[in-house]
N, C-alpha and C. Protein backbone atom coordinates (compact mmCIF):
# COMPACT_ATOMS: atom_id res chain seq x y z
N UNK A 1 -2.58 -3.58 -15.53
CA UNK A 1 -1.31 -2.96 -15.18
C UNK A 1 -1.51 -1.44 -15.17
N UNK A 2 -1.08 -0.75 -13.83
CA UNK A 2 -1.54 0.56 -13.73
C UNK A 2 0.73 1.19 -14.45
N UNK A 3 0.94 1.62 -15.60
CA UNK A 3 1.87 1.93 -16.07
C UNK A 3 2.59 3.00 -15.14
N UNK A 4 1.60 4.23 -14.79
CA UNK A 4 2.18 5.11 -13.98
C UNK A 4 1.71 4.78 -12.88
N UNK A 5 1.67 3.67 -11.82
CA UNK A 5 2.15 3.34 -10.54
C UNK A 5 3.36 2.86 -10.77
N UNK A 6 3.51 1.99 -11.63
CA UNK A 6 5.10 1.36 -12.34
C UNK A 6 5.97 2.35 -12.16
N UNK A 7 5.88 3.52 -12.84
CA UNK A 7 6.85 4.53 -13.44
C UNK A 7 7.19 5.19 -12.08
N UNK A 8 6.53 5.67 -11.24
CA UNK A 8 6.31 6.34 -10.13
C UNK A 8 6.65 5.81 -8.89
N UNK A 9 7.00 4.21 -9.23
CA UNK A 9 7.72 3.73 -8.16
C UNK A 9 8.75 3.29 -7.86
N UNK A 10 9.19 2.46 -9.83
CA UNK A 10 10.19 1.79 -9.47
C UNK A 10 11.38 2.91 -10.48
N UNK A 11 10.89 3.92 -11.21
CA UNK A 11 11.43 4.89 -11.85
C UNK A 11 11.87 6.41 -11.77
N UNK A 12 11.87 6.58 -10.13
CA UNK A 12 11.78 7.90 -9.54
C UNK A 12 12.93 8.65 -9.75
N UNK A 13 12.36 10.41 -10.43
CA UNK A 13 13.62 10.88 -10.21
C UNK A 13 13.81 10.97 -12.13
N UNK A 14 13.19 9.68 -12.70
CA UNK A 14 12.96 9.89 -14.00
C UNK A 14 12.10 10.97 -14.97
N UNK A 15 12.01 11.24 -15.84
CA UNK A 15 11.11 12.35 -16.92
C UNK A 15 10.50 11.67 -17.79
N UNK A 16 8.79 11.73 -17.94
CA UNK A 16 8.59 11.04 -18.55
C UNK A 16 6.78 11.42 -18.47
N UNK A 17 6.18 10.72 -19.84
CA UNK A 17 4.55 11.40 -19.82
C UNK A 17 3.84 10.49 -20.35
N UNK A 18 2.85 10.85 -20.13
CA UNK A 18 1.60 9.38 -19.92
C UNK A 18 0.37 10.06 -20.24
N UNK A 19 -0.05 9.37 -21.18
CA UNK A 19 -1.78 9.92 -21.64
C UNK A 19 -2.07 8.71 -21.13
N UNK A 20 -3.05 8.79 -20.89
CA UNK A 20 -4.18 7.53 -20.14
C UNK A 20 -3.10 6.34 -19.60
N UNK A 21 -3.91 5.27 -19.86
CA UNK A 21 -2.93 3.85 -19.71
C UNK A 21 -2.28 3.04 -20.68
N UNK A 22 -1.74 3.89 -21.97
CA UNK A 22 -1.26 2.73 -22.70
C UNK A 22 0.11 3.08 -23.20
N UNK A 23 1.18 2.42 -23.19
CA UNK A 23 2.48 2.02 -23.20
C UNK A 23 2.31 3.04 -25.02
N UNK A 24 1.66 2.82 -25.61
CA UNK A 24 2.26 3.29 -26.58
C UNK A 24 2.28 5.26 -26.55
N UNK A 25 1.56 5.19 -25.86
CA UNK A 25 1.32 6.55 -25.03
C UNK A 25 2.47 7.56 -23.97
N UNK A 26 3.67 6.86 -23.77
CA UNK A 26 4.51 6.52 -22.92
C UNK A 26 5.29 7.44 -23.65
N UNK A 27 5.33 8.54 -23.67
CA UNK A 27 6.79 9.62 -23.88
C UNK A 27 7.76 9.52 -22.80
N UNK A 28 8.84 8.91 -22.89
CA UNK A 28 10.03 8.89 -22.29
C UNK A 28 11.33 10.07 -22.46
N UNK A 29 11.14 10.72 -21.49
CA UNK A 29 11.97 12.12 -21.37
C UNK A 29 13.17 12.27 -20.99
N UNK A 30 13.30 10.89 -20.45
CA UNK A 30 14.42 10.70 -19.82
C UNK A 30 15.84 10.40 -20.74
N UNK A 31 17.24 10.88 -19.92
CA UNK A 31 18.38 10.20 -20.63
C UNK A 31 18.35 8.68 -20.13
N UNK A 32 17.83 8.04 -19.25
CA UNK A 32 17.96 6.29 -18.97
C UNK A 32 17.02 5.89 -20.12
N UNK A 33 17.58 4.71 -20.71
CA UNK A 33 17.10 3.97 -21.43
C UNK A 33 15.25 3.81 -21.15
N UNK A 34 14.45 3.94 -22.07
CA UNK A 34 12.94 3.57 -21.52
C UNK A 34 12.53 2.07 -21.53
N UNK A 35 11.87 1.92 -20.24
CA UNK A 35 11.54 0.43 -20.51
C UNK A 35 10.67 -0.10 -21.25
N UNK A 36 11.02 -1.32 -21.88
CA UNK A 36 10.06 -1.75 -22.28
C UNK A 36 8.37 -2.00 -21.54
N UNK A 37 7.87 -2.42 -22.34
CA UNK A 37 6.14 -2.87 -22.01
C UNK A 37 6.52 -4.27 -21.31
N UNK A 38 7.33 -4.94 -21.52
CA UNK A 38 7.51 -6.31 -20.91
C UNK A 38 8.03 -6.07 -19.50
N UNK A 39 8.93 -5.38 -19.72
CA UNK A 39 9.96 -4.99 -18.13
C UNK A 39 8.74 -4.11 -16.98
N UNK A 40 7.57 -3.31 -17.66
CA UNK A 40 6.62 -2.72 -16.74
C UNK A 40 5.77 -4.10 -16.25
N UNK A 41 5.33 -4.84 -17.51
CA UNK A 41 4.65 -5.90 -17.09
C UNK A 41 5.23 -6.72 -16.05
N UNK A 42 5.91 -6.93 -15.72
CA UNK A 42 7.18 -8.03 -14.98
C UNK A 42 7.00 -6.78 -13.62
N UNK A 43 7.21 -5.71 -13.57
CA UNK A 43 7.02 -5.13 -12.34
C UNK A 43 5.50 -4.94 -11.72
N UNK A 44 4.54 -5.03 -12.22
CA UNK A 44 3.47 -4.59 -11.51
C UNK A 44 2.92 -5.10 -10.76
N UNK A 45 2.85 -7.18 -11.09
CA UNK A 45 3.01 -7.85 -9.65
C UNK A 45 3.44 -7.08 -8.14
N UNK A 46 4.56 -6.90 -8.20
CA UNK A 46 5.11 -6.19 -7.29
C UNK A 46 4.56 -4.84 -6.71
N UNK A 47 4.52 -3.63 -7.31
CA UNK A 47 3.42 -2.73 -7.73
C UNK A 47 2.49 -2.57 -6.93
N UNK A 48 1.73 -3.32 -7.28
CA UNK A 48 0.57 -3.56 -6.78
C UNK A 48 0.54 -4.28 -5.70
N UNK A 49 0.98 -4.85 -5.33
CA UNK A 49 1.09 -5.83 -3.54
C UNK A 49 1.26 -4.48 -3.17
N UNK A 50 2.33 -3.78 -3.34
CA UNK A 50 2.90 -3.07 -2.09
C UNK A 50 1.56 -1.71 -2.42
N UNK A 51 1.57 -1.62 -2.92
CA UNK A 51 -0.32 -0.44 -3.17
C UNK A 51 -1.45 -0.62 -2.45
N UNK A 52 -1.21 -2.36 -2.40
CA UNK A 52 -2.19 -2.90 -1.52
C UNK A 52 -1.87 -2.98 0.15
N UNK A 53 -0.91 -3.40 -0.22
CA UNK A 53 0.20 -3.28 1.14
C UNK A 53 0.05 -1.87 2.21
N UNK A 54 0.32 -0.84 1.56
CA UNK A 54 -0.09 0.32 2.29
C UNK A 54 -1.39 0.68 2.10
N UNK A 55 -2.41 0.15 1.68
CA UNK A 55 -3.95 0.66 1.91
C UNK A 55 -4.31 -0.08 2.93
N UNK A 56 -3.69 -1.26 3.21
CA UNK A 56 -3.89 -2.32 4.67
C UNK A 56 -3.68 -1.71 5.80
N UNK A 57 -2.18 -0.75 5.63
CA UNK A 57 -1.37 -0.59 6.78
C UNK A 57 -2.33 0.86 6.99
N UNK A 58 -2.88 1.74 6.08
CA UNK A 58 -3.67 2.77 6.43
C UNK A 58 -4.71 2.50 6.95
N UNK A 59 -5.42 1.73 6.67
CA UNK A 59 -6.73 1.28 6.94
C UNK A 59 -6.60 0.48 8.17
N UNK A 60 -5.83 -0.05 8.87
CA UNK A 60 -5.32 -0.37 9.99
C UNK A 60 -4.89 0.51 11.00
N UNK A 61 -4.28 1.90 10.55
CA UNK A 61 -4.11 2.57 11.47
C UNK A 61 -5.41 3.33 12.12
N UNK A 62 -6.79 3.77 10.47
CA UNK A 62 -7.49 4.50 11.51
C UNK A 62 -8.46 3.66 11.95
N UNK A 63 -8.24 2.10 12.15
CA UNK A 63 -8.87 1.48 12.99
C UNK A 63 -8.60 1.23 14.24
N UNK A 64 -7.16 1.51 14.32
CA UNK A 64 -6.73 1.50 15.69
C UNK A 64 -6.97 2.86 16.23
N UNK A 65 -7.01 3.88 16.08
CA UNK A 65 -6.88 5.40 16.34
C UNK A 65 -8.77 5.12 17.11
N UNK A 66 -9.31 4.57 15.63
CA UNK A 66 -11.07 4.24 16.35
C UNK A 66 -11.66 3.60 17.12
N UNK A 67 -10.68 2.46 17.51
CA UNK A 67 -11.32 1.45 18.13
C UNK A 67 -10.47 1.04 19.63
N UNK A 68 -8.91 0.68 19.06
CA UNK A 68 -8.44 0.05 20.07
C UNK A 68 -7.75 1.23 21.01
N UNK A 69 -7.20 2.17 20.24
CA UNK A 69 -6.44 3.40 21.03
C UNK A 69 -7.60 3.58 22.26
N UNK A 70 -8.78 4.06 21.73
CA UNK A 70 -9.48 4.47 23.64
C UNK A 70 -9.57 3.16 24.17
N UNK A 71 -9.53 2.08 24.00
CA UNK A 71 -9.70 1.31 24.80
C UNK A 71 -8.28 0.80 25.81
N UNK A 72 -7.01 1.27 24.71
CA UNK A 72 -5.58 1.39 25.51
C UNK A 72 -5.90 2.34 26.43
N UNK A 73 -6.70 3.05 26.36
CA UNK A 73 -6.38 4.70 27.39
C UNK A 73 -7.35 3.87 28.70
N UNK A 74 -8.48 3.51 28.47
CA UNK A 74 -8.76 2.85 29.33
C UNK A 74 -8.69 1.49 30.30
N UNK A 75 -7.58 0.99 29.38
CA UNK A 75 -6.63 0.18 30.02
C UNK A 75 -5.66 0.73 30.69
N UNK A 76 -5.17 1.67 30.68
CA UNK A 76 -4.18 2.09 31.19
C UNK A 76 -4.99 2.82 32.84
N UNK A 77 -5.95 3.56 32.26
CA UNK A 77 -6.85 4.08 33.76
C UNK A 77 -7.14 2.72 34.23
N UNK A 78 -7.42 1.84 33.99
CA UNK A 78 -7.46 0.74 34.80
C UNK A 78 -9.47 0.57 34.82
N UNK A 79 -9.95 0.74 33.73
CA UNK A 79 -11.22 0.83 33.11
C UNK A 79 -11.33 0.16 32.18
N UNK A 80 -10.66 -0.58 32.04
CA UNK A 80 -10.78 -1.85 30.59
C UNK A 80 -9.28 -2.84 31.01
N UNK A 81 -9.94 -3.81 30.58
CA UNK A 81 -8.46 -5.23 30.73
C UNK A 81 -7.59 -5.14 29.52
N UNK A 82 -6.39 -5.61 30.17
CA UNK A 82 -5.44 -6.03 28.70
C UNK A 82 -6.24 -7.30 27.50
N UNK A 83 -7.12 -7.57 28.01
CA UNK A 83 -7.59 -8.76 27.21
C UNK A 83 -8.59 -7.88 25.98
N UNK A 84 -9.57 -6.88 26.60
CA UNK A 84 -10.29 -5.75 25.82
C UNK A 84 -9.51 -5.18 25.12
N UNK A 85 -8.25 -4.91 25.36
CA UNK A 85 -7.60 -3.78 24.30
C UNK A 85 -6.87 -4.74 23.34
N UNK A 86 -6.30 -5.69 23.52
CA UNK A 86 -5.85 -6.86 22.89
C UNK A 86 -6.74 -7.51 21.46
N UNK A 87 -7.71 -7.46 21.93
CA UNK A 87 -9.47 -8.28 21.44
C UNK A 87 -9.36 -6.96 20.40
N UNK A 88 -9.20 -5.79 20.59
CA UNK A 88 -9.58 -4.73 20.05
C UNK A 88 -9.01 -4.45 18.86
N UNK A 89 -7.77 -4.73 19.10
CA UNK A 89 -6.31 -4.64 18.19
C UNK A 89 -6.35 -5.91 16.86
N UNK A 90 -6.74 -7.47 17.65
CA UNK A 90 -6.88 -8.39 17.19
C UNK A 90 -7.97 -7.97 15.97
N UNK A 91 -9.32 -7.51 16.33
CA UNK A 91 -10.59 -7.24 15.19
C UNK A 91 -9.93 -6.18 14.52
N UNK A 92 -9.12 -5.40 14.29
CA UNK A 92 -8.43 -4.30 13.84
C UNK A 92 -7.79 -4.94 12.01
N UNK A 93 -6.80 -6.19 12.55
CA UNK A 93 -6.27 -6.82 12.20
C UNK A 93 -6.69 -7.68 11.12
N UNK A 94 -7.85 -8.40 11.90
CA UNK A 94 -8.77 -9.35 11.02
C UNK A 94 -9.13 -8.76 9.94
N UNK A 95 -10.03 -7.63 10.43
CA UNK A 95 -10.86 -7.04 9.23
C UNK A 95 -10.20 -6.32 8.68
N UNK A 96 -9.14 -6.33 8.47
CA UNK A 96 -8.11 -5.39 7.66
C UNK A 96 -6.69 -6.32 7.15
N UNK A 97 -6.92 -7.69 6.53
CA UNK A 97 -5.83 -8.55 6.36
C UNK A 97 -4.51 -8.18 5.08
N UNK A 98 -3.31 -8.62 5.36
CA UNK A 98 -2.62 -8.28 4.65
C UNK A 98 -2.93 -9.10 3.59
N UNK A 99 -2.18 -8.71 1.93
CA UNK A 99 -2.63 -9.16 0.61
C UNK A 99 -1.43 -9.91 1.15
N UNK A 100 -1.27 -11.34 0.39
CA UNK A 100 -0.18 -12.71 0.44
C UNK A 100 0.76 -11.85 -0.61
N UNK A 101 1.50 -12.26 -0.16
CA UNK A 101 2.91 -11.62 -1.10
C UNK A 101 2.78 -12.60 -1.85
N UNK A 102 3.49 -11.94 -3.48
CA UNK A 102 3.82 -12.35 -5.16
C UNK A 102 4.45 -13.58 -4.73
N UNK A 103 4.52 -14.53 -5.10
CA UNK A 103 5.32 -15.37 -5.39
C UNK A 103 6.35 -15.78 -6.63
C-alpha cells in the first residue's frame, strides 16, 4: 500500500505529513477527521488500478505519436492503407494492455 498515493488522491485539498511509508508516521494536519489504516487499506485497490490505469493510457499515447500517427499521415497522403494504420493502432494497444479492474 503506497499511503501517500492514497492521501493524494482520494484526500485532496487535505494537510497532512508522511515520513516514509508507515501509517504510524502519518501526521494528520488536517481539521477532517484522519483516516484510519483500515479505511487507506480498503482504498488502495482502487489506487492503484487507476496508477496503473494512466501509465497504460501514457504509454499508449507515445506509442501512437511513434508508430501509428506517421502511418495516419501516410494514410491520409494516400501512401499507406487504412488496414496499415489500423494494424498500427491495434499493436499499440496489445502491447500496452489495460490492468482488469478491482472487483
Amino acid at each position: 500500500m503506497d499511503i501517500s498515493a492514497i492521501l493524494s488522491t482520494n484526500y485532496v485539498g487535505c494537510v497532512w505529513s508522511l515520513a516514509g511509508n508507515d501509517y504510524e508516521n502519518l501526521d494528520w494536519l488536517d481539521d477532517s477527521p484522519k483516516p484510519t489504516e483500515a479505511e487507506l487499506l480498503a482504498q488502495w485497490t482502487d489506487v492503484e488500478y487507476q496508477q496503473e490505469y494512466d501509465a497504460v493510457t501514457v504509454a499508449r499515447q507515445a506509442g501512437y505519436q511513434q508508430t501509428s500517427d506517421p502511418i495516419f499521415m501516410q494514410y491520409q497522403r494516400g501512401e499507406a492503407t487504412e488496414q496499415e494504420w489500423l494494424a498500427a493502432v491495434q499493436a499499440v494497444k496489445d502491447s500496452n494492455p489495460y490492468p482488469k479492474e478491482p472487483s
